[in-house]
Protein backbone atom coordinates (compact mmCIF):
# COMPACT_ATOMS: atom_id res chain seq x y z
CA UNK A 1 102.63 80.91 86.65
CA UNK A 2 101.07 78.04 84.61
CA UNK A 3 98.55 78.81 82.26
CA UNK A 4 95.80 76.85 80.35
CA UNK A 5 96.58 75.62 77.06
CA UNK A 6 93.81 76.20 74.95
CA UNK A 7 93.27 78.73 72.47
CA UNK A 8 91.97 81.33 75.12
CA UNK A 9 94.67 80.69 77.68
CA UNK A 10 96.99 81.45 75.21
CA UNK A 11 95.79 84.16 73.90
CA UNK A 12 95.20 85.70 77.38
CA UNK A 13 98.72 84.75 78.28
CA UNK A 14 100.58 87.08 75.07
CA UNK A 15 98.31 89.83 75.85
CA UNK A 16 99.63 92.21 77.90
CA UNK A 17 97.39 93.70 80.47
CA UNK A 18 97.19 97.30 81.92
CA UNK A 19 99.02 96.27 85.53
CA UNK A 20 102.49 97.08 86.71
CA UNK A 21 105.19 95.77 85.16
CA UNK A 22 106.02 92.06 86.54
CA UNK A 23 109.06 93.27 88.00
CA UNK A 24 107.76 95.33 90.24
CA UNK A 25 104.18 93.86 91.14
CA UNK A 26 103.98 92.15 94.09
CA UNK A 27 102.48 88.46 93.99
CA UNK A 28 104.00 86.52 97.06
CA UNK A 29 104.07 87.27 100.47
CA UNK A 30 107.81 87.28 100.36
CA UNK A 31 107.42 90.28 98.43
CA UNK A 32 105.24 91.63 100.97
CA UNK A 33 108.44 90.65 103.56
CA UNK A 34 110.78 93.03 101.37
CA UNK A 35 108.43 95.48 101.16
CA UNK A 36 108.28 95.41 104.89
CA UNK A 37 111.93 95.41 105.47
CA UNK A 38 112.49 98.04 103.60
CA UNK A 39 109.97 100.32 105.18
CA UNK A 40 111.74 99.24 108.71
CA UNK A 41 108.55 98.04 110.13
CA UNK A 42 108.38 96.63 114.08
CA UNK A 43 106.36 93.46 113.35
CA UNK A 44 108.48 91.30 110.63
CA UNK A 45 108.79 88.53 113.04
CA UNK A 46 104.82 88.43 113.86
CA UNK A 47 104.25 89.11 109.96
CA UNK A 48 107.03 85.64 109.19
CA UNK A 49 105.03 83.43 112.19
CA UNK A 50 101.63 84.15 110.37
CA UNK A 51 103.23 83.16 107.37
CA UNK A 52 104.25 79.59 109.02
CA UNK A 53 100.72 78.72 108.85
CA UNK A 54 100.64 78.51 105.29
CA UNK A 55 101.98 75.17 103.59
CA UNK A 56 103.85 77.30 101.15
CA UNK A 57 104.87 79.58 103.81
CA UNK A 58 106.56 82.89 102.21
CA UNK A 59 106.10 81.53 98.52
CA UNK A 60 102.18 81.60 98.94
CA UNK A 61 100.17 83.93 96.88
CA UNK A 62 98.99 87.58 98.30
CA UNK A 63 95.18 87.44 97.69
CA UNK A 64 95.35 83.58 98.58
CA UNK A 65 96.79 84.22 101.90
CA UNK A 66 94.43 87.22 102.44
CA UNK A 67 91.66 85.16 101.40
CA UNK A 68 92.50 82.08 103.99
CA UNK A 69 93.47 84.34 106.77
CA UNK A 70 89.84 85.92 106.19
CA UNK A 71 88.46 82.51 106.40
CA UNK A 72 90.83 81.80 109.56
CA UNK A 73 90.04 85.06 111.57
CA UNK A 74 86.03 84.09 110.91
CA UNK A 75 86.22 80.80 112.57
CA UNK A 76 88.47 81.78 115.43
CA UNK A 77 86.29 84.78 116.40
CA UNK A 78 83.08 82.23 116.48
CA UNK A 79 84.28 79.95 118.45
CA UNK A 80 85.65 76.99 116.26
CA UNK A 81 89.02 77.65 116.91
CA UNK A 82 89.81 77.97 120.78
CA UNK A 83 93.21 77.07 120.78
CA UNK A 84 93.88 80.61 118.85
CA UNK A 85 94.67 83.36 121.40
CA UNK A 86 93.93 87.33 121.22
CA UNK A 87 97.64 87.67 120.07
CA UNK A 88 97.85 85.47 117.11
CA UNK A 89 94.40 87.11 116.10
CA UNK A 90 95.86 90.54 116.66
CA UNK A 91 98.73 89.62 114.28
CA UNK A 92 96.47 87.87 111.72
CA UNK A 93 94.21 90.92 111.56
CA UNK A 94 97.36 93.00 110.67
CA UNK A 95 99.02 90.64 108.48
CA UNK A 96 95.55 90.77 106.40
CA UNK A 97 95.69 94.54 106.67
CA UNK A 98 99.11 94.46 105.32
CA UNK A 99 98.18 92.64 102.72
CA UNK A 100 95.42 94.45 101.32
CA UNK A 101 97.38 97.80 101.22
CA UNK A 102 100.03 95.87 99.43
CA UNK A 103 97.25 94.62 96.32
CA UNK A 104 95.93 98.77 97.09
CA UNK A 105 99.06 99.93 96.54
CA UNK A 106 99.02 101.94 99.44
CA UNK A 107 101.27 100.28 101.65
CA UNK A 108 104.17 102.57 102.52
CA UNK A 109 102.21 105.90 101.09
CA UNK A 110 101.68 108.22 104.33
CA UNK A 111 98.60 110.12 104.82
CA UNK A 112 98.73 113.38 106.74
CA UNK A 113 95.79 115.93 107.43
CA UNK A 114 96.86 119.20 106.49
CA UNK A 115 95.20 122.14 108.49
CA UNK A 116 92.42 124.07 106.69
């Protein structure tokens, strides 16, 4: 990931930062694709389509994607987009959905209601 070159950016580049280590944080939405493989989701086919409207396709950033497909999902439910159906919609909402839990860190963590 490029980095600016003056004194700051370099400084804020050597410091380490209190996140997950770099191996195991998720930044691309091909790491959200492994991450859904692995779980054995249903919808890795819907998730990849979504993904083809991106230029970079897989190699696109998480909160970039999440942040377009916002943008994307806005326009389409006023109107601006009518070519966009109630399907692709459907998957864009849960692409976004999966994205967020990914930069939550809940995706994959199971929540169950225990009885009082």
């Amino acid at each position: 990931m490029p980095h600016e070159v003056t004194r700051d950016g370099l400084i804020s580049a050597l410091t380490q930062k209190p996140t997950l280590r770099p191996l195991t944080e998720p930044l691309l939405l091909r790491d959200v694709l492994a991450m859904k493989r692995q779980r054995g989701d249903n919808d890795i086919a819907g998730f990849k389509e979504v993904c083809r409207e991106f230029a970079y396709g897989l190699n696109g950033t998480i909160s970039g994607a999440i942040w377009a497909m916002n943008q994307w999902i806005k326009a389409a439910d006023a109107g601006r987009q009518p070519w966009v159906g109630k399907v692709t919609q459907d998957r864009r909402r849960a692409f976004v959905a999966d994205c967020e839990a990914v930069l939550a860190g809940t995706f994959g963590v199971e929540f169950t209601v225990e009885a009082a």
